[in-house]
Protein backbone atom coordinates (compact mmCIF):
# COMPACT_ATOMS: atom_id res chain seq x y z
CA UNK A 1 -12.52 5.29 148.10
CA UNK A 2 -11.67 5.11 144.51
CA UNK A 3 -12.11 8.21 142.23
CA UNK A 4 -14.29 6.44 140.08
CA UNK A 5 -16.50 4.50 142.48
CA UNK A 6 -19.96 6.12 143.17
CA UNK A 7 -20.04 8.51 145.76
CA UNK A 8 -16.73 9.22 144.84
CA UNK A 9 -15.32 12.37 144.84
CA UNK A 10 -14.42 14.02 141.13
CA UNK A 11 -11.66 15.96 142.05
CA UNK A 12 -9.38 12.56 142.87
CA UNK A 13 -9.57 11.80 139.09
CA UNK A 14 -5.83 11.68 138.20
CA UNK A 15 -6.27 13.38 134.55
CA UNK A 16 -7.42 16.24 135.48
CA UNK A 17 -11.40 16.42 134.99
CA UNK A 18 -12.07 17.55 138.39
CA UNK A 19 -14.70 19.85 137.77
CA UNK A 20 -15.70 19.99 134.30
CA UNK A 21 -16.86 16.44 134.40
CA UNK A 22 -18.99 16.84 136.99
CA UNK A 23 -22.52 15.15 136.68
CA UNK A 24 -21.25 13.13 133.85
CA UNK A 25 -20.43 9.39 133.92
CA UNK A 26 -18.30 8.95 130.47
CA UNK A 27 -15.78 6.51 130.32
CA UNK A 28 -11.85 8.16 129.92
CA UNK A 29 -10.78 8.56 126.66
CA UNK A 30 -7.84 6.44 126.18
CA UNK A 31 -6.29 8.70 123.27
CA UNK A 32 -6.39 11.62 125.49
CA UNK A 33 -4.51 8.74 128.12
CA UNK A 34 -2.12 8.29 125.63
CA UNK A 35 -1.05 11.85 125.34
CA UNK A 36 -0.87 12.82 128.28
CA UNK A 37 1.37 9.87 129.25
CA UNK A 38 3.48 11.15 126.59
CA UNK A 39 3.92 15.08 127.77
CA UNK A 40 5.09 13.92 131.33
CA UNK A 41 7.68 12.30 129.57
CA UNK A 42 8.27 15.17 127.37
CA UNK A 43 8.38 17.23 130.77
CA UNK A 44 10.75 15.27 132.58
CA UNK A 45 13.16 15.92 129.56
CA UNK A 46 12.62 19.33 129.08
CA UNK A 47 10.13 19.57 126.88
CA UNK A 48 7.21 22.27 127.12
CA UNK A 49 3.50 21.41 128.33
CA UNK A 50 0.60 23.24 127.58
CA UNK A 51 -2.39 23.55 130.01
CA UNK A 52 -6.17 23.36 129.77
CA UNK A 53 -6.31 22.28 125.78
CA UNK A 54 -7.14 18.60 124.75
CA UNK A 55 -4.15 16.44 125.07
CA UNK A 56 -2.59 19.02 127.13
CA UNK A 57 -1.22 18.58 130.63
CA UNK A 58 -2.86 20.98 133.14
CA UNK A 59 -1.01 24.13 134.41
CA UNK A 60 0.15 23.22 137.82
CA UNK A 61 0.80 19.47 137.19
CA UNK A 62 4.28 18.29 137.86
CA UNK A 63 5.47 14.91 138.11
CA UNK A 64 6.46 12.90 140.95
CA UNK A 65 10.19 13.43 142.29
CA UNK A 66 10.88 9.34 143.05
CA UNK A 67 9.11 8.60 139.94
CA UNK A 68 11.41 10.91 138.17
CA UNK A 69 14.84 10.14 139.42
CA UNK A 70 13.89 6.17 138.91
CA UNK A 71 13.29 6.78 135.29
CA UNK A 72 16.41 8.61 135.12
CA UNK A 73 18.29 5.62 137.07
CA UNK A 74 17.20 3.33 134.72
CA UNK A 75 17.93 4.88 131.30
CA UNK A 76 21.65 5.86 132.95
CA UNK A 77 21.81 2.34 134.10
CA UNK A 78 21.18 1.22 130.95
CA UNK A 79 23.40 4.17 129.32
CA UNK A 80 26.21 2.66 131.42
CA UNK A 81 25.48 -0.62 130.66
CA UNK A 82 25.41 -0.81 126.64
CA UNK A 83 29.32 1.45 127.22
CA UNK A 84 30.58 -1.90 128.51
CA UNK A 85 30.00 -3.08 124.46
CA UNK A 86 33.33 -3.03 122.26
CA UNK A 87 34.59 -4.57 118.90
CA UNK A 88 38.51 -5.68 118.44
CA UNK A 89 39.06 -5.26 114.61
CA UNK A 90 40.77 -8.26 112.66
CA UNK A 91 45.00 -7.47 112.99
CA UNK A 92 44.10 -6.32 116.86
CA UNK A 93 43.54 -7.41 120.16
CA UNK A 94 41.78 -6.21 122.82
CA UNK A 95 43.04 -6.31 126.70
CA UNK A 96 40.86 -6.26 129.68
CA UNK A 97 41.98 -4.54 132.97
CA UNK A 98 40.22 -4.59 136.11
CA UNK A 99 40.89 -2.00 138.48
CA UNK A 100 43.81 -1.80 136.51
CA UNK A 101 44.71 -5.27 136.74
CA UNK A 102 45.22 -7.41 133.93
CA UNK A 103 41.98 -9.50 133.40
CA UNK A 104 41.75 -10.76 129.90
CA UNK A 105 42.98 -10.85 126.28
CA UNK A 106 40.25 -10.88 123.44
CA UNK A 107 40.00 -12.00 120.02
CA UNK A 108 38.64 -9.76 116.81
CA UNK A 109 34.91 -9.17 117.21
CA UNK A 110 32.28 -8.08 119.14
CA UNK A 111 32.59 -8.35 123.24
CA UNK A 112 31.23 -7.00 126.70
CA UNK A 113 33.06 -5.93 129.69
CA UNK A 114 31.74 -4.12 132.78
CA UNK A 115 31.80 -0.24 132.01
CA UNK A 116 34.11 1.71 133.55
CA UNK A 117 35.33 2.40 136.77
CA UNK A 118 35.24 -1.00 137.22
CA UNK A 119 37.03 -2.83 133.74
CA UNK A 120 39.01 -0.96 131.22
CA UNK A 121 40.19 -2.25 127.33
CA UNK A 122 42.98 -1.14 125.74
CA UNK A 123 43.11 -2.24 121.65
CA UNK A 124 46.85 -3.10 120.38
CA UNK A 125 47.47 -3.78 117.32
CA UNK A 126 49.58 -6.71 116.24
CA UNK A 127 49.75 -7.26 113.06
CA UNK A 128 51.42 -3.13 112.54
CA UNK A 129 55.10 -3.67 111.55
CA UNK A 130 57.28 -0.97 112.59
CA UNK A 131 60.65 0.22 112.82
CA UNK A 132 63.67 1.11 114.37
CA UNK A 133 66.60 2.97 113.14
CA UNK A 134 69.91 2.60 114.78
CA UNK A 135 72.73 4.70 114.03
CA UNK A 136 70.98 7.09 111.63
CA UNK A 137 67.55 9.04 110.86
CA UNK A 138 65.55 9.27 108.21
CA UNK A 139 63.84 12.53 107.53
CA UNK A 140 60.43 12.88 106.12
CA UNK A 141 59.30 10.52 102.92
CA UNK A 142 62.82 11.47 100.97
CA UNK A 143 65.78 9.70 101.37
CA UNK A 144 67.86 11.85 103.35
CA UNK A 145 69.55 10.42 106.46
CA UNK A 146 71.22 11.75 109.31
CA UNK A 147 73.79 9.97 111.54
CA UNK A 148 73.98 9.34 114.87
CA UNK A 149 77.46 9.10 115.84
CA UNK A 150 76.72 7.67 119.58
CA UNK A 151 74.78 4.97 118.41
CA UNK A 152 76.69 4.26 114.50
CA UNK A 153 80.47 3.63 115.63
CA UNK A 154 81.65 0.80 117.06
CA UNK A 155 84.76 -1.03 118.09
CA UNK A 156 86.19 -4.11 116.29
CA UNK A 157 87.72 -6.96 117.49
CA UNK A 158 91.26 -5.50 115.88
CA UNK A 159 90.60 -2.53 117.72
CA UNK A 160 89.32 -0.25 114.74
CA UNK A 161 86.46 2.06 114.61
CA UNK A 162 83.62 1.36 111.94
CA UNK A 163 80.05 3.19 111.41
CA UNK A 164 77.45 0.96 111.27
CA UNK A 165 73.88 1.51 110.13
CA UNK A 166 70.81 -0.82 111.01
CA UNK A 167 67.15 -1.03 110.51
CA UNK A 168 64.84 -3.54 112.41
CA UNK A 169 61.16 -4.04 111.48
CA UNK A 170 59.08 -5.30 114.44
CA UNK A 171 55.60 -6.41 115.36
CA UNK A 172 54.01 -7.27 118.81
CA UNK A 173 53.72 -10.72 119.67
CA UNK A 174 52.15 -10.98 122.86
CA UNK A 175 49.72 -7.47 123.92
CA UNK A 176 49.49 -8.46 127.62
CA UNK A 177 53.56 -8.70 128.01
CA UNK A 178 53.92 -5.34 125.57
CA UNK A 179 51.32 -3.40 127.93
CA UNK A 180 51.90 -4.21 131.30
CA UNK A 181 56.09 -6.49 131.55
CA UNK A 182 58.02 -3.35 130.31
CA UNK A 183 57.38 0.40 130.54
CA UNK A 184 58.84 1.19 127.11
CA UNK A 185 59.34 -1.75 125.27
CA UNK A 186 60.02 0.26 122.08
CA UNK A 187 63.08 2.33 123.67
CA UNK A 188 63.52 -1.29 125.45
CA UNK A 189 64.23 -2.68 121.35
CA UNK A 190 66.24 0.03 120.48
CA UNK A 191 69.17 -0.60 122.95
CA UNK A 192 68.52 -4.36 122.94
CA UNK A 193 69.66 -3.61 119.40
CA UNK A 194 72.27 -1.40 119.78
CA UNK A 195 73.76 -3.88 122.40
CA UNK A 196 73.40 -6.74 120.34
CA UNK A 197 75.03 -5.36 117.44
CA UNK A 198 78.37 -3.86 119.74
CA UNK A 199 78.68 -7.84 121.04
CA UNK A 200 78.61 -9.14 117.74
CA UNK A 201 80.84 -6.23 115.87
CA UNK A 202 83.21 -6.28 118.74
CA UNK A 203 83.70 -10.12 118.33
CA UNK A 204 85.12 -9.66 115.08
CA UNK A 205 87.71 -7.95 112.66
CA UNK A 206 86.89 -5.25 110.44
CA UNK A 207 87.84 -6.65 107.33
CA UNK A 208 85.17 -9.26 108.16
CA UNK A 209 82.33 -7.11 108.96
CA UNK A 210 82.91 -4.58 106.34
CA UNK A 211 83.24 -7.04 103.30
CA UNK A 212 82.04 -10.90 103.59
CA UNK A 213 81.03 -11.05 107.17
CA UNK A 214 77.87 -8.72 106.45
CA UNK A 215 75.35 -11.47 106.35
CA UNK A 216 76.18 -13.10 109.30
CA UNK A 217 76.80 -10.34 111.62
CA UNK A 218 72.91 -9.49 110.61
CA UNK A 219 72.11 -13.34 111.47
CA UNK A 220 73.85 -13.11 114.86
CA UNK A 221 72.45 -10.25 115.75
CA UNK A 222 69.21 -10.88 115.32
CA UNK A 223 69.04 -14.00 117.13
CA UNK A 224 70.87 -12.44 120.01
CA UNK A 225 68.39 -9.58 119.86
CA UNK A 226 65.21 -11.89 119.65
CA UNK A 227 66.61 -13.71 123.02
CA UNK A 228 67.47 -10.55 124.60
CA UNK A 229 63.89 -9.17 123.91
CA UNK A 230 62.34 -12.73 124.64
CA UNK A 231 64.15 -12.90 128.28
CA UNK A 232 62.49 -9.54 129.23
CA UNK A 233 59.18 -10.63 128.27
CA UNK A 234 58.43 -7.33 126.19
CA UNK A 235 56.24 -9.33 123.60
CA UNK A 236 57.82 -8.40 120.73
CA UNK A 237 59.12 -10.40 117.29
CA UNK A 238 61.74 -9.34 115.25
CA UNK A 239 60.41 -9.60 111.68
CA UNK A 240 63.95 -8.35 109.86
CA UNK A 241 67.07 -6.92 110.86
CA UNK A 242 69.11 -5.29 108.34
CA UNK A 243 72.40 -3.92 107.70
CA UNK A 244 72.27 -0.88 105.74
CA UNK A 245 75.47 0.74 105.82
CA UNK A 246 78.79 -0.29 107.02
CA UNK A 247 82.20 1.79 106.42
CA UNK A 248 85.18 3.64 108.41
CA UNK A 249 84.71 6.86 110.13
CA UNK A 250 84.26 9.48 107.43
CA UNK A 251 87.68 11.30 109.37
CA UNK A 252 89.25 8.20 107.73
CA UNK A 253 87.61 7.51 104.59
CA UNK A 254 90.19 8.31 102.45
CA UNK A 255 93.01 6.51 103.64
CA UNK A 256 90.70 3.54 103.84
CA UNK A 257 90.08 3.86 100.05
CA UNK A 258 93.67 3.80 99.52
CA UNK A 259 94.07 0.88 101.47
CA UNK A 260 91.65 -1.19 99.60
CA UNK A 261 92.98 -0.23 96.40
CA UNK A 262 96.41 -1.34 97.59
CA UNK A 263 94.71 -4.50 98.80
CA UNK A 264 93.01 -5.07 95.41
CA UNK A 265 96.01 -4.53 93.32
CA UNK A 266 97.51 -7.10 95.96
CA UNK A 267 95.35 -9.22 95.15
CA UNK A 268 95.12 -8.57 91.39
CA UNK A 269 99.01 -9.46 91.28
CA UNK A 270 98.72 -12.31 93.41
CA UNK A 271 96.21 -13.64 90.34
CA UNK A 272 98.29 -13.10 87.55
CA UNK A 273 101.21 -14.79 89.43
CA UNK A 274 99.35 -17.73 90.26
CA UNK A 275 97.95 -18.03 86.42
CA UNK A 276 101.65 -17.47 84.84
CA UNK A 277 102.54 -20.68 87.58
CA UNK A 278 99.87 -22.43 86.41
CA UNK A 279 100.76 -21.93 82.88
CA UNK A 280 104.65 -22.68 83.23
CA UNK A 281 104.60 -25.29 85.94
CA UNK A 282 102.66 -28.05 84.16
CA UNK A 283 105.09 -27.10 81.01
CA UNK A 284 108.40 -27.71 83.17
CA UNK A 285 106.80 -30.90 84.35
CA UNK A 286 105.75 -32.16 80.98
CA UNK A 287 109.63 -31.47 79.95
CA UNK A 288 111.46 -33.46 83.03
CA UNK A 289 108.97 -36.46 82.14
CA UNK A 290 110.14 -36.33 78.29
CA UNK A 291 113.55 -36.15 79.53
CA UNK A 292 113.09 -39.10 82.08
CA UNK A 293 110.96 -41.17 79.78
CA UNK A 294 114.48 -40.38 77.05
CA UNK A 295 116.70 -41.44 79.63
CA UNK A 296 115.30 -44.27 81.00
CA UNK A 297 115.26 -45.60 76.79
CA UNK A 298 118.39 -44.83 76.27
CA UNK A 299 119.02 -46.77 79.62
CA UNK A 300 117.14 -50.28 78.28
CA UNK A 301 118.93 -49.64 74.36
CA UNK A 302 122.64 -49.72 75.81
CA UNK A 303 121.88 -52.60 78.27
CA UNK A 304 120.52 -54.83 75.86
CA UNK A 305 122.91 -53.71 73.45
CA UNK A 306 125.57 -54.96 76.08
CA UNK A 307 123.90 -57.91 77.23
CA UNK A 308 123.85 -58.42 73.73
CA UNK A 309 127.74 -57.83 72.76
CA UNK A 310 128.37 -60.22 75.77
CA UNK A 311 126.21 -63.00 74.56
CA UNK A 312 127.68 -62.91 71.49
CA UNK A 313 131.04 -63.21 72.80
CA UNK A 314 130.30 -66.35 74.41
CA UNK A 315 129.07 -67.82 72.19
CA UNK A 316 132.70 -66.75 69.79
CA UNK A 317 134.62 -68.04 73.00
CA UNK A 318 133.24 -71.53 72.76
CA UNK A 319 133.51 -71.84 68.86
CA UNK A 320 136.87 -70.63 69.37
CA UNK A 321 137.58 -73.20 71.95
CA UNK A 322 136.73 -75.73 69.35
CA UNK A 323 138.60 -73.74 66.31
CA UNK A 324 140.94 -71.94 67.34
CA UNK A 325 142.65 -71.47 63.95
CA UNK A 326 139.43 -71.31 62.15
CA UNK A 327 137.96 -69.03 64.04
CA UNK A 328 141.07 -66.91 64.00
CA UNK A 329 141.01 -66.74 60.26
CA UNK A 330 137.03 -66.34 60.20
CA UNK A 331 137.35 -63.05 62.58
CA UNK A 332 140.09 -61.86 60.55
CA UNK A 333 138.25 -62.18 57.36
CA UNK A 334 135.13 -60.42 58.91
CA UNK A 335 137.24 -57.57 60.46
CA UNK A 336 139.20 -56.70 57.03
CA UNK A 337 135.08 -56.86 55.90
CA UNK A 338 134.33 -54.41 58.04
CA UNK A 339 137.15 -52.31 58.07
CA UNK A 340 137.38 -51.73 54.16
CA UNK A 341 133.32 -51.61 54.05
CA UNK A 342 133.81 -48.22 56.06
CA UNK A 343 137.29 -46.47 54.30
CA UNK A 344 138.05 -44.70 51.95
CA UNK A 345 140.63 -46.22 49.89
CA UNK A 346 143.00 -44.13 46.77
CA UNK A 347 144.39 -47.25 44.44
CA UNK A 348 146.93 -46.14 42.35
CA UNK A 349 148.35 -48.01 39.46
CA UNK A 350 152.15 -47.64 39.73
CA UNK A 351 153.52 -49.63 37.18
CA UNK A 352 151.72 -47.56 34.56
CA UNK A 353 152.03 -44.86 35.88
CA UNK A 354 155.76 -42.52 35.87
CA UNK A 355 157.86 -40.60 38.84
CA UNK A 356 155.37 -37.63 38.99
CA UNK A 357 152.13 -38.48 41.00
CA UNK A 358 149.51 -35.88 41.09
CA UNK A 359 146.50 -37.14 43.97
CA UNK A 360 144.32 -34.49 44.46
CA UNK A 361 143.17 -36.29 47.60
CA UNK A 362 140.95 -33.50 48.92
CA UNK A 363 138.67 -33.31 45.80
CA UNK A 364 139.12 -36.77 45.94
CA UNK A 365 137.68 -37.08 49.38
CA UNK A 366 135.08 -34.62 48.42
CA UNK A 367 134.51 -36.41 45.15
CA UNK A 368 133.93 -39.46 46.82
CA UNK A 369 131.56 -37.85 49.31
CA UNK A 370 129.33 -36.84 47.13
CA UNK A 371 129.13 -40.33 45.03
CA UNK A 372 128.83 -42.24 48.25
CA UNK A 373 132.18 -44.49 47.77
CA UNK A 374 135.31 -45.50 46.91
CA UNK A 375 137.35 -43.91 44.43
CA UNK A 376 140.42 -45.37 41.70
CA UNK A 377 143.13 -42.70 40.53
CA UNK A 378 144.83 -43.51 37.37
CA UNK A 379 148.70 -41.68 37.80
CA UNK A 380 149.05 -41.13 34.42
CA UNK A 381 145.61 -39.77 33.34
CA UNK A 382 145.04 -38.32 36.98
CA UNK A 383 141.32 -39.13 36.65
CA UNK A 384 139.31 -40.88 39.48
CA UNK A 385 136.59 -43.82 39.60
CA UNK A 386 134.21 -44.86 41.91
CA UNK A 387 134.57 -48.13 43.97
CA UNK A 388 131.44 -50.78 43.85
CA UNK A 389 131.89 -50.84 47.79
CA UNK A 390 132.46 -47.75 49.55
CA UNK A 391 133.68 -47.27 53.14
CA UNK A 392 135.09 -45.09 55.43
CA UNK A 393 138.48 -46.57 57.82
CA UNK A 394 137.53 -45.84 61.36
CA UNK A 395 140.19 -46.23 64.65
CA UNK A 396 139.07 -48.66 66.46
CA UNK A 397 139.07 -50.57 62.88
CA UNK A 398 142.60 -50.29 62.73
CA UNK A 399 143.37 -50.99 65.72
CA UNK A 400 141.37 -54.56 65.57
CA UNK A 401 143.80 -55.08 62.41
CA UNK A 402 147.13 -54.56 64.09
CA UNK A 403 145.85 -56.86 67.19
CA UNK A 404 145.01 -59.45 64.39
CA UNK A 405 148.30 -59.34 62.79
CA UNK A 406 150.04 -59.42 65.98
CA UNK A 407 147.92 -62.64 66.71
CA UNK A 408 148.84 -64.41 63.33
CA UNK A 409 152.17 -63.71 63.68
CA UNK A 410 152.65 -65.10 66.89
């Protein structure tokens, strides 16, 4: 029978009115329902109740034990559930393992996985760039480095040692391959690096890598590192790969110095002899083409000089064919022209003048020289006169008159 039923019994009635009540027939108060609702739950967490006041739990109440522990089920249950909530932050991404297995790869925002023991996230963030030194470290914010000799010098193709220096910036690519395909992938970079840079180094002399090679021993080695890294599956990129020092063993620095300066001034003399060639070549060449262009005038002027002399003969043979007395006379006449046009000729009167002859012929000469002709000397006065057609006797002249003589006298 119910509590509240007639015939009832009082001391059934659940909040606790078992004999005060009695004889009265009032309906529960639902405020006083209210609070008392409230300290059980302030009881099962601890809190302190109060007996025999209104709104007060009695003395010896306590709650139910299944009632209890089901309350406390749920609100772990639902504890445990809302820890399965997580956010991946914009630049990261979040990784889902199941028992340790990998599950899932999530995007920036808000997401749910079942709470642990059973799924696990681990946030990596890809968009960090970091780096790698190789061959030196730097300490703190200055700029002070040291070197790492194990890792800085390196064999060249010529078989000399060089120190070289490099930096690589890095991101991650791919969070599932940098968590779970390699169990450092950092230290993995670092002597994919070192590795990369010895092939490529080693490949080549060290002239080359220490002066104009610098920018593509950086190229080749960071594609070689970027397939290296890519072939392991460590999900990371190369972002940069930089070459920041490259010079001999300090044990050898200074001879190296010398060597370059010997190479410079090499070099420097090398300059200046191909500028003075430059400057007296084209001269020399200018000079042989004068001298050819000279030659090959004075080549054309006597040939058609002698084609000329022979035409002209001809052309006296056949007239002389015809003629042969005039044209012996004509040639004489024209020869005598010729050879007094070009003498020098002394006329002296001798049947005015006496026995003693005085020719100053060298002032004569000189004389005549200077007026441009022929000169008369007078034996008595001794004083000399210019001719109205000067000319100076020549060889070959004279010889052409003795041939012509010897012609008209035969």
């Amino acid at each position: 029978m119910a509590w509240n039923e007639p015939g009832g019994s009082r001391d059934n009635d659940p909040w606790g009115n078992r004999g005060n009540n009695r004889g009265k027939q009032s309906p529960p108060d639902l405020d006083e329902i209210f609070r008392k609702i409230q300290q059980k739950f302030r009881g099962l967490f601890g809190g302190k109740g109060g007996g025999g006041g209104r709104g007060e739990a009695p003395a010896g109440w306590r709650p139910a034990p299944g009632k209890t522990i089901g309350i406390i089920a749920g609100i772990a249950a639902l504890i445990w559930v809302a820890s399965g909530i997580y956010i991946v932050d914009e630049g990261t991404r979040g990784v889902v393992t199941r028992f340790g297995q990998y599950a899932e790869t999530t995007q920036p925002g808000p997401h749910w996985h079942i709470p642990y023991p059973v799924e696990a996230v681990q946030v990596v963030n890809v968009e960090q760039i970091r780096t790698v030194e190789i061959g030196y470290r730097s300490s703190g914010r200055g700029a002070q480095t040291s070197a790492v000799g194990n890792e800085a010098l390196m064999l060249t193709k010529d078989e000399n040692i060089i120190s070289v220096k490099f930096a690589v910036q890095y991101k991650v690519k791919d969070a599932r391959d940098y968590l779970f395909n390699s169990r450092d992938p950092d230290t993995a970079l670092r002597q994919v690096t070192e590795s990369a840079v010895r092939d490529v180094v080693g490949k080549n002399n060290m002239d080359f890598v220490l002066k104009e090679g610098r920018s593509e021993i950086v190229a080749r080695a960071s594609e070689l590192v970027q397939k290296t890294l890519d072939l392991y599956r460590t999900g990371l990129q190369i972002t940069s790969l930089n070459m920041q020092d490259a010079q001999p063993p300090e044990e050898v620095q200074s001879s190296f110095l010398d060597a370059v300066k010997a190479r410079e001034d090499e070099q420097r003399l090398i300059n200046e002899a191909e500028a003075y060639s430059n400057d007296v070549i084209p001269k020399a060449r200018g000079a042989a083409a004068r001298q050819i262009e000279e030659a090959n005038a004075y080549k054309a002027q006597v040939v058609s000089q002698a084609k000329g002399e022979a035409s002209r003969f001809e052309h006296v043979l056949a007239e002389y064919a015809k003629a042969p007395k005039v044209m012996r006379d004509r040639l004489y006449l024209d020869t005598m022209e010729s050879v007094l046009s070009r003498s020098s000729k002394v006329m002296v009167d001798v049947k005015g003048g006496n026995n003693m002859l005085y020719l100053p012929l060298d002032k004569i000469t000189q004389q005549q020289s200077q007026a441009g002709g022929g000169v008369v000397a007078s034996p008595s006065v001794g004083q000399v006169q210019p001719l109205d057609r000067p000319a100076m006797i020549s060889p070959d002249d004279s010889r052409r008159r003795e041939n012509l003589r010897e012609r008209e006298q035969r």
